[in-house]
C-alpha atoms as a PDB file:
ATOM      1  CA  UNK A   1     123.927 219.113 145.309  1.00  0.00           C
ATOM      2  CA  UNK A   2     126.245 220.760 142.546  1.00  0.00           C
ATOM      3  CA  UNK A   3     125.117 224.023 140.635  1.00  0.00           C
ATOM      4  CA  UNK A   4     125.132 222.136 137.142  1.00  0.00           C
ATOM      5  CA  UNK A   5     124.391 224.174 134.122  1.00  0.00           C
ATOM      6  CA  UNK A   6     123.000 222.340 131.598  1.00  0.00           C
ATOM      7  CA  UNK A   7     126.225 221.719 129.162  1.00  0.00           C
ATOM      8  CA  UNK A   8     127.694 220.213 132.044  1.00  0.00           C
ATOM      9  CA  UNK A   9     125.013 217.708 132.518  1.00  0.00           C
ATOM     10  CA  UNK A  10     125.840 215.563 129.321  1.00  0.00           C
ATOM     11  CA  UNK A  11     129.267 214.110 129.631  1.00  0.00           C
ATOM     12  CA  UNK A  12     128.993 212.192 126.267  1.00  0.00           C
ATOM     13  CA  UNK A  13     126.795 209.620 124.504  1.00  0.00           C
ATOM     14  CA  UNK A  14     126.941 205.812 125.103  1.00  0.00           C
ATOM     15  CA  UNK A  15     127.541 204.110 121.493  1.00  0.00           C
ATOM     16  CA  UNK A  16     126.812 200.295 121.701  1.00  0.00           C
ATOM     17  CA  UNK A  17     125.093 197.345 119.512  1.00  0.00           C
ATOM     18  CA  UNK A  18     121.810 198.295 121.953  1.00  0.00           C
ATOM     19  CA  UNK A  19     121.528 201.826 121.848  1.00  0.00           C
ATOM     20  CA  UNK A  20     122.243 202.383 118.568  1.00  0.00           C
ATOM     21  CA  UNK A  21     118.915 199.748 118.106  1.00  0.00           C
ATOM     22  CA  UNK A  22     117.292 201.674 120.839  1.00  0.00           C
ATOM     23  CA  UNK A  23     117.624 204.723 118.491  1.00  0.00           C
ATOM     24  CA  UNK A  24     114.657 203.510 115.904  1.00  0.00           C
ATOM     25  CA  UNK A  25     112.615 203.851 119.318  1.00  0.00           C
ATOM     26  CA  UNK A  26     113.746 207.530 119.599  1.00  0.00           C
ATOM     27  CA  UNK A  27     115.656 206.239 122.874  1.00  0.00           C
ATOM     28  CA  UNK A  28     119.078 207.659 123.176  1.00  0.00           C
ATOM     29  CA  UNK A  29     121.235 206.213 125.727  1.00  0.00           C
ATOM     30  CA  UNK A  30     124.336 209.280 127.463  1.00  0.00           C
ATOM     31  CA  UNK A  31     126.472 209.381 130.179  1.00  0.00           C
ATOM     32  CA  UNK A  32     125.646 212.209 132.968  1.00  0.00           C
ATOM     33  CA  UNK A  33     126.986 213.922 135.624  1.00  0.00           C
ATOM     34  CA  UNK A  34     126.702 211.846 139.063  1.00  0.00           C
ATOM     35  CA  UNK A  35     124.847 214.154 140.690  1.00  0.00           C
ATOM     36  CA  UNK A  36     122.508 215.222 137.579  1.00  0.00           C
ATOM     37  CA  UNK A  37     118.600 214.809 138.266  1.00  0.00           C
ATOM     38  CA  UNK A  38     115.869 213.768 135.848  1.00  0.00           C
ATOM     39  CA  UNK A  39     115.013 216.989 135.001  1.00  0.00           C
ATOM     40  CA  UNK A  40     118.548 218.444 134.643  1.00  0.00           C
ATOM     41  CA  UNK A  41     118.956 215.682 131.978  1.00  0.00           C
ATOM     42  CA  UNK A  42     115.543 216.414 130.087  1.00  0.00           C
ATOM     43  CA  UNK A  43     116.657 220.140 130.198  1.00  0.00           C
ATOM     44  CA  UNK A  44     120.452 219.729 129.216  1.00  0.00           C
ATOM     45  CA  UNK A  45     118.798 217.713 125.750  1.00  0.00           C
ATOM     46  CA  UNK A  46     116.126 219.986 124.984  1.00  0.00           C
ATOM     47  CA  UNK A  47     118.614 222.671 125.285  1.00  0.00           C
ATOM     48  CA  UNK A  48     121.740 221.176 123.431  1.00  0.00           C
ATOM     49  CA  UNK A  49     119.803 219.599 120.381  1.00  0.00           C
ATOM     50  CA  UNK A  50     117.224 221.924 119.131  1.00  0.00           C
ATOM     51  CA  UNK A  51     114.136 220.715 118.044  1.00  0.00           C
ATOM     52  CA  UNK A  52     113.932 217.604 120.703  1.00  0.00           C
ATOM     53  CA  UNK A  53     110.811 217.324 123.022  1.00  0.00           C
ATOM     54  CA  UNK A  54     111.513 215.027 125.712  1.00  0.00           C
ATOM     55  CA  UNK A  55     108.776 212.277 126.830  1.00  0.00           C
ATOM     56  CA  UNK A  56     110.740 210.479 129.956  1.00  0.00           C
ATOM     57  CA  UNK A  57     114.319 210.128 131.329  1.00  0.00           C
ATOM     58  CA  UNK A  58     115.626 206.677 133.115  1.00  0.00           C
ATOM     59  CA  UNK A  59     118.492 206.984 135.066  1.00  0.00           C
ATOM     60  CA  UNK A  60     121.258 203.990 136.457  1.00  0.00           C
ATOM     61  CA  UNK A  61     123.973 204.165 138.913  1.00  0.00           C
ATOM     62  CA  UNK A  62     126.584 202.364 137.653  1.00  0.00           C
ATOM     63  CA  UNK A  63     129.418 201.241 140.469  1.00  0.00           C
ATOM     64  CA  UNK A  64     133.038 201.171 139.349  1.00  0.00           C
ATOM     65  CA  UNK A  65     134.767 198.279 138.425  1.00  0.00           C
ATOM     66  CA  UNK A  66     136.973 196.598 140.890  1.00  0.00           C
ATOM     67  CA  UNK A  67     140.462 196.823 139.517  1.00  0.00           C
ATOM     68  CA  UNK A  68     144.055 195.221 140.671  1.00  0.00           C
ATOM     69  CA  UNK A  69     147.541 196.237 140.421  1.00  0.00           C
ATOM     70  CA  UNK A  70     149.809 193.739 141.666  1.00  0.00           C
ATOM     71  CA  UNK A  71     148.603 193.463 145.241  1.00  0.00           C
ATOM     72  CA  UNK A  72     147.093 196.924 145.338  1.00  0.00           C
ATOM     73  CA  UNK A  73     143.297 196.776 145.099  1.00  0.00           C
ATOM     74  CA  UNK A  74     141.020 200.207 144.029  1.00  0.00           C
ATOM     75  CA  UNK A  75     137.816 201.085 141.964  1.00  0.00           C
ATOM     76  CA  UNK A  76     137.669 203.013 138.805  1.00  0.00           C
ATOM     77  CA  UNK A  77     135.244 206.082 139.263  1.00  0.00           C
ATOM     78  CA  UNK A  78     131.063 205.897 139.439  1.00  0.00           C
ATOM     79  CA  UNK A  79     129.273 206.428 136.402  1.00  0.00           C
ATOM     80  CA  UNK A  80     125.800 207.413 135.379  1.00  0.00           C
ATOM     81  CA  UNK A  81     123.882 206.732 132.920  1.00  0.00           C
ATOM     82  CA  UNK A  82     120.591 207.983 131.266  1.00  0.00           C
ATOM     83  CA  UNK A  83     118.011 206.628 128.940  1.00  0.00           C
ATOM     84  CA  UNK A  84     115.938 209.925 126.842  1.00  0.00           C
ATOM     85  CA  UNK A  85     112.807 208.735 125.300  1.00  0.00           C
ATOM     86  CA  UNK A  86     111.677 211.269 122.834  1.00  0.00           C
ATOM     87  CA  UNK A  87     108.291 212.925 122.142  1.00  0.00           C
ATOM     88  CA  UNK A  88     107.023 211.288 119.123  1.00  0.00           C
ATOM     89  CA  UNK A  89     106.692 214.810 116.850  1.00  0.00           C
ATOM     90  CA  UNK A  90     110.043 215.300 117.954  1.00  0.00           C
ATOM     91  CA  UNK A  91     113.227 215.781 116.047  1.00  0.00           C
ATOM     92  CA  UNK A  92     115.877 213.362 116.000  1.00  0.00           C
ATOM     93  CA  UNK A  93     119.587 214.009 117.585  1.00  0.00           C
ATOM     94  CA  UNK A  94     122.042 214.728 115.102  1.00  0.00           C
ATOM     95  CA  UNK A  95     125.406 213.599 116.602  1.00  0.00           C
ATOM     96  CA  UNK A  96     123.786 210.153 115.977  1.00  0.00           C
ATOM     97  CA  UNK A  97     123.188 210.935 112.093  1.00  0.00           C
ATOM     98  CA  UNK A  98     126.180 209.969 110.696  1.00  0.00           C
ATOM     99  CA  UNK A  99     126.515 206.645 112.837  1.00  0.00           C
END
């Protein structure tokens, strides 16, 4: 396993029509590091946004995507992705605000 400090944990956020509804829920959707754990990600937020308490992480590995070029087959890199759920007297994430 990688020695992963925690600003190397979040890679960035994941900004679609579902997370930004997930977001009333106080879920916020990011993408990690591959080989980040549950508690490096509920570290890595607590520590970047001030204020945040968090209540649970969910994590998905996503495959790459089979690509093609010409006759040449490959796969774009693994991805993974991470689902914070909030403590309810916690504050919210401000790189979301202005969304």
């Amino acid at each position: 396993m990688a020695d992963l400090k925690y600003y190397d944990v979040i890679l960035k956020p994941v900004i679609t029509e579902k997370t930004m509804n997930q977001m009333s829920e106080k879920k916020y959707t990011f993408y990690v590091h591959t080989e980040a754990t549950k508690t490096q990600i509920a570290e890595a937020v607590e520590k970047l946004f001030a204020g945040t308490k968090v209540a649970s992480v969910n994590t998905m590995n996503l495959d790459g995507k089979t690509k093609r070029r010409g006759m040449v087959y490959g796969k774009t890199s693994k991805k993974k992705k991470a689902i914070v759920q909030l403590a309810e007297g916690s504050a919210d994430i401000e790189v979301f605000a202005g969304l």
